[in-house]
N, C-alpha and C. Protein backbone atom coordinates (compact mmCIF):
# COMPACT_ATOMS: atom_id res chain seq x y z
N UNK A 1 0.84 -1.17 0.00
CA UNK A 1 0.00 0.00 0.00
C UNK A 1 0.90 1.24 0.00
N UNK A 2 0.67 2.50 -0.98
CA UNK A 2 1.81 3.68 -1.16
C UNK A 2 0.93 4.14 -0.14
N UNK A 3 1.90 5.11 0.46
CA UNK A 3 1.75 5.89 1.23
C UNK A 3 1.09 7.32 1.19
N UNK A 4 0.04 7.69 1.46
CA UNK A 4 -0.50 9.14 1.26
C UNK A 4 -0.45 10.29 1.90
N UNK A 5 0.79 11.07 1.49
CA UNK A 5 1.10 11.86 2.69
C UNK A 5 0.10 13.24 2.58
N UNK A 6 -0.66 13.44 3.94
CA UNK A 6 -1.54 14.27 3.81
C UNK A 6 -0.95 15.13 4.82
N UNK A 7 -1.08 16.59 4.58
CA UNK A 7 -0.01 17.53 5.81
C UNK A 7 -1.29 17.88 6.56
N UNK A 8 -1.26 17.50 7.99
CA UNK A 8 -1.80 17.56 9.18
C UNK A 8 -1.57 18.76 9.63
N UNK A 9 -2.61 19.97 10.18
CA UNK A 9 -2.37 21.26 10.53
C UNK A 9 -2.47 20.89 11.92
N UNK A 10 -3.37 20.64 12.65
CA UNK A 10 -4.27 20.21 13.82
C UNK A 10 -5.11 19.37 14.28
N UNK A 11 -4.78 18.76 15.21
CA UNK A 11 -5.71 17.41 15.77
C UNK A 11 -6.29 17.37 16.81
N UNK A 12 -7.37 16.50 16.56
CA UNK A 12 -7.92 16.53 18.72
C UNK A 12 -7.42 15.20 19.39
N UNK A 13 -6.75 15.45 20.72
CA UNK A 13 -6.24 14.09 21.61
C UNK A 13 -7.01 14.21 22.81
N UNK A 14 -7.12 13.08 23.17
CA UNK A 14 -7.87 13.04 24.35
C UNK A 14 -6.88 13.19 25.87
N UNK A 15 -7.37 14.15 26.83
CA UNK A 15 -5.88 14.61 27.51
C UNK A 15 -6.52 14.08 29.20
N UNK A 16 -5.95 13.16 29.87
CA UNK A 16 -6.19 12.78 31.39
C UNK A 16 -5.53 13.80 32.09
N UNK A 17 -6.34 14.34 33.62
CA UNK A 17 -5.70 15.33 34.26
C UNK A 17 -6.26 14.51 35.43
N UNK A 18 -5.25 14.62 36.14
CA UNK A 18 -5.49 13.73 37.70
C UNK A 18 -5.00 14.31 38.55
N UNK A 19 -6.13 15.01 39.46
CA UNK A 19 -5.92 16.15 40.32
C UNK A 19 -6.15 15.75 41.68
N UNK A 20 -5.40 15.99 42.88
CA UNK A 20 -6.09 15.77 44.10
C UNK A 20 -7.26 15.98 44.76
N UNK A 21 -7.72 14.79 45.11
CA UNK A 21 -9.00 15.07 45.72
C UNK A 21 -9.57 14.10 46.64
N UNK A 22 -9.65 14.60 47.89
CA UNK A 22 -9.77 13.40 49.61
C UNK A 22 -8.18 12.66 49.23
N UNK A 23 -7.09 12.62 49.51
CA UNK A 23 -5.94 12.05 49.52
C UNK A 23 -6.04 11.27 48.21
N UNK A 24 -6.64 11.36 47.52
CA UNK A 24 -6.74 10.40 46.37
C UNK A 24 -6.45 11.36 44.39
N UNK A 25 -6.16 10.24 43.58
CA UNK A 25 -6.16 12.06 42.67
C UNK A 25 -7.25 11.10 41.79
N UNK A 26 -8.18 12.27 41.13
CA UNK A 26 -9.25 12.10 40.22
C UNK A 26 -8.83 12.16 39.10
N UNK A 27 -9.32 11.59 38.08
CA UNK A 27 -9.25 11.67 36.75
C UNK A 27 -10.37 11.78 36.21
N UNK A 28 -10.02 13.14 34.93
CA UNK A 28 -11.22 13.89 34.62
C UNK A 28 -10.37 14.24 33.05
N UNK A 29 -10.97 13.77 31.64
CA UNK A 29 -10.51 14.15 30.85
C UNK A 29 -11.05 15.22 29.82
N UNK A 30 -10.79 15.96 28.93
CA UNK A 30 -10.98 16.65 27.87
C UNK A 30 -10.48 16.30 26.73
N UNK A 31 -11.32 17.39 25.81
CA UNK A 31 -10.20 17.37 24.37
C UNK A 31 -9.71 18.33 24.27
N UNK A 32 -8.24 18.20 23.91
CA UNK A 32 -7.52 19.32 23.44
C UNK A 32 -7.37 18.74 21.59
N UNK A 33 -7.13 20.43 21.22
CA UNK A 33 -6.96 20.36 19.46
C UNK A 33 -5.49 21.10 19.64
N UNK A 34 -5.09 20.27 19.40
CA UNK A 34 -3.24 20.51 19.01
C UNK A 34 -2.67 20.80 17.96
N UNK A 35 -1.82 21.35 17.85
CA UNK A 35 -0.94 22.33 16.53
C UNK A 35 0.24 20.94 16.29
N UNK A 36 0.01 20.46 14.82
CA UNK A 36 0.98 19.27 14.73
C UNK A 36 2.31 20.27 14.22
N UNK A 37 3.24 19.75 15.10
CA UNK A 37 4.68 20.62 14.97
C UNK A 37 5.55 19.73 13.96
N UNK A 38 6.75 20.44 13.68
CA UNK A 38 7.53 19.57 12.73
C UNK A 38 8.49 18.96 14.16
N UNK A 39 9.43 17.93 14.48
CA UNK A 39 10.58 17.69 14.22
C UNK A 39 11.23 18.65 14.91
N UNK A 40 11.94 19.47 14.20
CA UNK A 40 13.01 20.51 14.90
C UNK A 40 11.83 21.84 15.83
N UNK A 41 10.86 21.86 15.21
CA UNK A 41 10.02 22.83 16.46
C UNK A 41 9.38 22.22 17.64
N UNK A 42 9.74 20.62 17.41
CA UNK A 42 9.34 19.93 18.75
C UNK A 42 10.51 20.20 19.36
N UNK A 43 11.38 19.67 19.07
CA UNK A 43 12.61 19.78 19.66
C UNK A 43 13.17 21.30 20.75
N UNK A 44 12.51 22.31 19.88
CA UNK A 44 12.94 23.38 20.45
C UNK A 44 12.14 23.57 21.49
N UNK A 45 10.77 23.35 21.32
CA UNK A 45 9.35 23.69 22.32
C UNK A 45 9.97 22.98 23.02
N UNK A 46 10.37 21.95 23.53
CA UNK A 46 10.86 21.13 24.56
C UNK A 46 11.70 21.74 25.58
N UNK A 47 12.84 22.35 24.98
CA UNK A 47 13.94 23.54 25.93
C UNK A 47 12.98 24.84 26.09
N UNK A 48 11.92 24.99 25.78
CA UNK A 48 11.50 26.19 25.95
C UNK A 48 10.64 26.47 27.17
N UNK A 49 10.41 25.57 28.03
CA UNK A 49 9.62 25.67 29.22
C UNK A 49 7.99 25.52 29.47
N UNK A 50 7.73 24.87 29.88
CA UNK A 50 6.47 24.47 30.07
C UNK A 50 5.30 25.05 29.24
N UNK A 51 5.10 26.20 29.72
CA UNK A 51 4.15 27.54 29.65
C UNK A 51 4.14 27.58 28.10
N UNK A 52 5.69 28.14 27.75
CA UNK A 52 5.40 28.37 26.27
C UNK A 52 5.37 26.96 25.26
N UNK A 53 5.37 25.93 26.03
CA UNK A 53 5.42 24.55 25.03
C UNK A 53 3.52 24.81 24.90
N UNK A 54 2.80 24.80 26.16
CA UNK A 54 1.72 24.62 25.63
C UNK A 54 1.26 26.09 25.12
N UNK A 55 1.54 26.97 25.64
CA UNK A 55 0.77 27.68 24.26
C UNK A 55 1.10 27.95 23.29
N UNK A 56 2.32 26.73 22.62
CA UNK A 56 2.65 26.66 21.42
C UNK A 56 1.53 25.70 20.92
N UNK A 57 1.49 24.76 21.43
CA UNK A 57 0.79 23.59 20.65
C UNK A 57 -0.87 23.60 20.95
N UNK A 58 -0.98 23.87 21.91
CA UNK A 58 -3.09 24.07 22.14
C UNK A 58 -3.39 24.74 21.62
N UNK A 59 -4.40 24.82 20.31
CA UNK A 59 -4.74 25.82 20.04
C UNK A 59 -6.94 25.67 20.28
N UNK A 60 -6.56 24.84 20.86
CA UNK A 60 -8.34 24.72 21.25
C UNK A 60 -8.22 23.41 22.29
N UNK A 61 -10.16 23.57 22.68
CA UNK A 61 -10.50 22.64 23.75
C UNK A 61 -11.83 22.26 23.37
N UNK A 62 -12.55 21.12 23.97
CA UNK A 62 -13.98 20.74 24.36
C UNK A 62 -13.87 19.84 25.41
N UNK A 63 -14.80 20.11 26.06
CA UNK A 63 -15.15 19.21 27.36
C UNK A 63 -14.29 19.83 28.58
N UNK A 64 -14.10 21.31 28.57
CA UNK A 64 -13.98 21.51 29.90
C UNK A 64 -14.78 22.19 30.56
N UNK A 65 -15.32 22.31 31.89
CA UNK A 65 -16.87 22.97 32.12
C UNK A 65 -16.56 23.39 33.28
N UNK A 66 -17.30 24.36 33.58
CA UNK A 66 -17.33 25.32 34.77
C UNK A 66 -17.80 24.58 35.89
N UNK A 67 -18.05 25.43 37.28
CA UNK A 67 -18.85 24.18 38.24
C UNK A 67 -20.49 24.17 38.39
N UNK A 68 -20.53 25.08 36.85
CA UNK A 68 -22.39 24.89 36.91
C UNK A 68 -22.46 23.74 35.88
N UNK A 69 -21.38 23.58 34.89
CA UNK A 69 -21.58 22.58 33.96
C UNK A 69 -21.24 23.29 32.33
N UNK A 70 -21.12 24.16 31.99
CA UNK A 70 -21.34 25.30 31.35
C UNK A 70 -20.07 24.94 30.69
N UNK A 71 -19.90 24.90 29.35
CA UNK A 71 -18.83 24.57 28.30
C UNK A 71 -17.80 25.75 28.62
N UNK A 72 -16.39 25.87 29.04
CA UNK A 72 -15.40 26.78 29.18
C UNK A 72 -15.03 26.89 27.78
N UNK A 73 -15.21 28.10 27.19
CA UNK A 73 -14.78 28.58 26.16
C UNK A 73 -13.23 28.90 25.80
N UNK A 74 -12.80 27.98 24.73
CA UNK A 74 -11.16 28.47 24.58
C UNK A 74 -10.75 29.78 23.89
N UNK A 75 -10.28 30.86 25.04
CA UNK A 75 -9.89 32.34 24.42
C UNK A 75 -8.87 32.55 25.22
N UNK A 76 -8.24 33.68 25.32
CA UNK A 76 -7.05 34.02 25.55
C UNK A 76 -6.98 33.98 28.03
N UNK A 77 -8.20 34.55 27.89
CA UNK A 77 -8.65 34.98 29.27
C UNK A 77 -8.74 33.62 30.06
N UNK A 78 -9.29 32.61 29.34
CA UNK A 78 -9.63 30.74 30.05
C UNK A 78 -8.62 30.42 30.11
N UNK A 79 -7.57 30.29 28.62
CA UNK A 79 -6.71 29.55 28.79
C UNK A 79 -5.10 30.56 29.83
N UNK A 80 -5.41 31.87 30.02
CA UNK A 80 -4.45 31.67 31.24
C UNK A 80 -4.81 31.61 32.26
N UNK A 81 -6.28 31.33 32.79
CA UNK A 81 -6.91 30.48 33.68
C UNK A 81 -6.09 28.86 33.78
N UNK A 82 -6.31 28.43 32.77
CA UNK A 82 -6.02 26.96 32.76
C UNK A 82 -4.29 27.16 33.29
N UNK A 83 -3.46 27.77 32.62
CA UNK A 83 -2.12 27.75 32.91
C UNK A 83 -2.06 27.69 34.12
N UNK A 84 -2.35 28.58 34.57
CA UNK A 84 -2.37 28.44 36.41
C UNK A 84 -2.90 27.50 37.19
N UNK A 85 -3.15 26.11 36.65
CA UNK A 85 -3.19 24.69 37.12
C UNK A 85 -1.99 23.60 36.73
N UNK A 86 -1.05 23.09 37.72
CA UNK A 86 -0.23 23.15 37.22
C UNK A 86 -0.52 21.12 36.82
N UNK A 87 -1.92 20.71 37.50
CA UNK A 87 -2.17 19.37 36.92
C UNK A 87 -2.74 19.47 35.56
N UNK A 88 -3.26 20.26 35.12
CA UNK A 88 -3.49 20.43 33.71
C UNK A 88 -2.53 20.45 32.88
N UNK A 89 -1.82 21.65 33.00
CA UNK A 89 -0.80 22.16 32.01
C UNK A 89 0.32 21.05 31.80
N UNK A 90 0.52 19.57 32.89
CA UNK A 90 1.42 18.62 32.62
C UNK A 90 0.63 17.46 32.51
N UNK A 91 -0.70 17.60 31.97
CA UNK A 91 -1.65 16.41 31.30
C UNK A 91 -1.46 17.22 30.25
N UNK A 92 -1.33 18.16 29.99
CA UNK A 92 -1.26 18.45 28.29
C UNK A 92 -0.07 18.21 27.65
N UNK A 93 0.93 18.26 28.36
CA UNK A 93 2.21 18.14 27.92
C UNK A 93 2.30 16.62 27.59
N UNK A 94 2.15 15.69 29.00
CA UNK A 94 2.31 14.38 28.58
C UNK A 94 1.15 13.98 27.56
N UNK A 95 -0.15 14.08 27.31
CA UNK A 95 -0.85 14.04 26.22
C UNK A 95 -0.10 14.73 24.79
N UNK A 96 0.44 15.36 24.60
CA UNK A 96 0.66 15.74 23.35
C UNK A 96 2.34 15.22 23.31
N UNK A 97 2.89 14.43 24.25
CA UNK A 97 3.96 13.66 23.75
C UNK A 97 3.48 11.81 23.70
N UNK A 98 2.21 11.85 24.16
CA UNK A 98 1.73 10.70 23.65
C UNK A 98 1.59 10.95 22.54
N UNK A 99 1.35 11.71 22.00
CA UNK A 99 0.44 11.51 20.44
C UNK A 99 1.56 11.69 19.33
N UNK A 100 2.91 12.35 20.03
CA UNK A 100 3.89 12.04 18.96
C UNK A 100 4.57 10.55 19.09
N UNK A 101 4.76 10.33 20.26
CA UNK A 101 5.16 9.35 20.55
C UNK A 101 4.46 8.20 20.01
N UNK A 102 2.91 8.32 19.87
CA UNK A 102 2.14 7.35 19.49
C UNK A 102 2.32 6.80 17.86
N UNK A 103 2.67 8.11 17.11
CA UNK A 103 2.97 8.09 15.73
C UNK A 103 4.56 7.18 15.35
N UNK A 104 5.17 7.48 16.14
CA UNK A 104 6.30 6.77 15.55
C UNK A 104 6.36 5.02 16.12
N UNK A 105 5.78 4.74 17.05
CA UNK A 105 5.28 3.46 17.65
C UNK A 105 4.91 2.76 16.93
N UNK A 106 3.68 3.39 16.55
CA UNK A 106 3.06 2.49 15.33
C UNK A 106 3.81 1.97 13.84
N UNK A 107 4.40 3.18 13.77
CA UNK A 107 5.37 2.80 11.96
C UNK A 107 6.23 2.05 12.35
């Protein structure tokens, strides 16, 4: 079978965040839509520190909700809400090195 190379802008992964709660940590997931990077701009996002790795690569969300239930809208104001969780911001990280990681696994 030839191969069909189709150039991937952005994808949705499914991202686990496991937060403390009663001595125990919960798991509660979302979707994030991720910016597919090349290669050498992974590489660099990597030395570049947490913060700016993900707001290199998130460029959207679904399924995160307020505590009435209420869909959190992805804009500039939420997501440095979200930054300032620091169990989120390293479920996104390890989620979006699953999903590279997941790609070369498979081939």
């Amino acid at each position: 079978m030839a191969l069909v190379f189709k150039k991937v802008t952005e994808y949705d992964w499914e991202v686990t965040v496991q937060s403390p709660e009663k001595s125990k940590f919960k798991k509660e997931t979302f979707t994030a839509k991720f910016k597919n990077v090349g290669r050498k701009a992974f590489a660099d996002l990597i030395e570049s520190g947490d913060e700016n790795f993900v707001r290199s690569v998130l460029v959207g969300w679904s399924g995160i909700k307020d505590e009435e239930g209420n869909e959190i809208p992805f804009d500039e104001d939420n997501l440095e809400a979200i930054m300032e969780n620091h169990y989120i911001v390293q479920a996104i990280i390890v989620a979006y090195g699953e999903s590279m990681k997941g790609a070369s696994e498979k081939n």
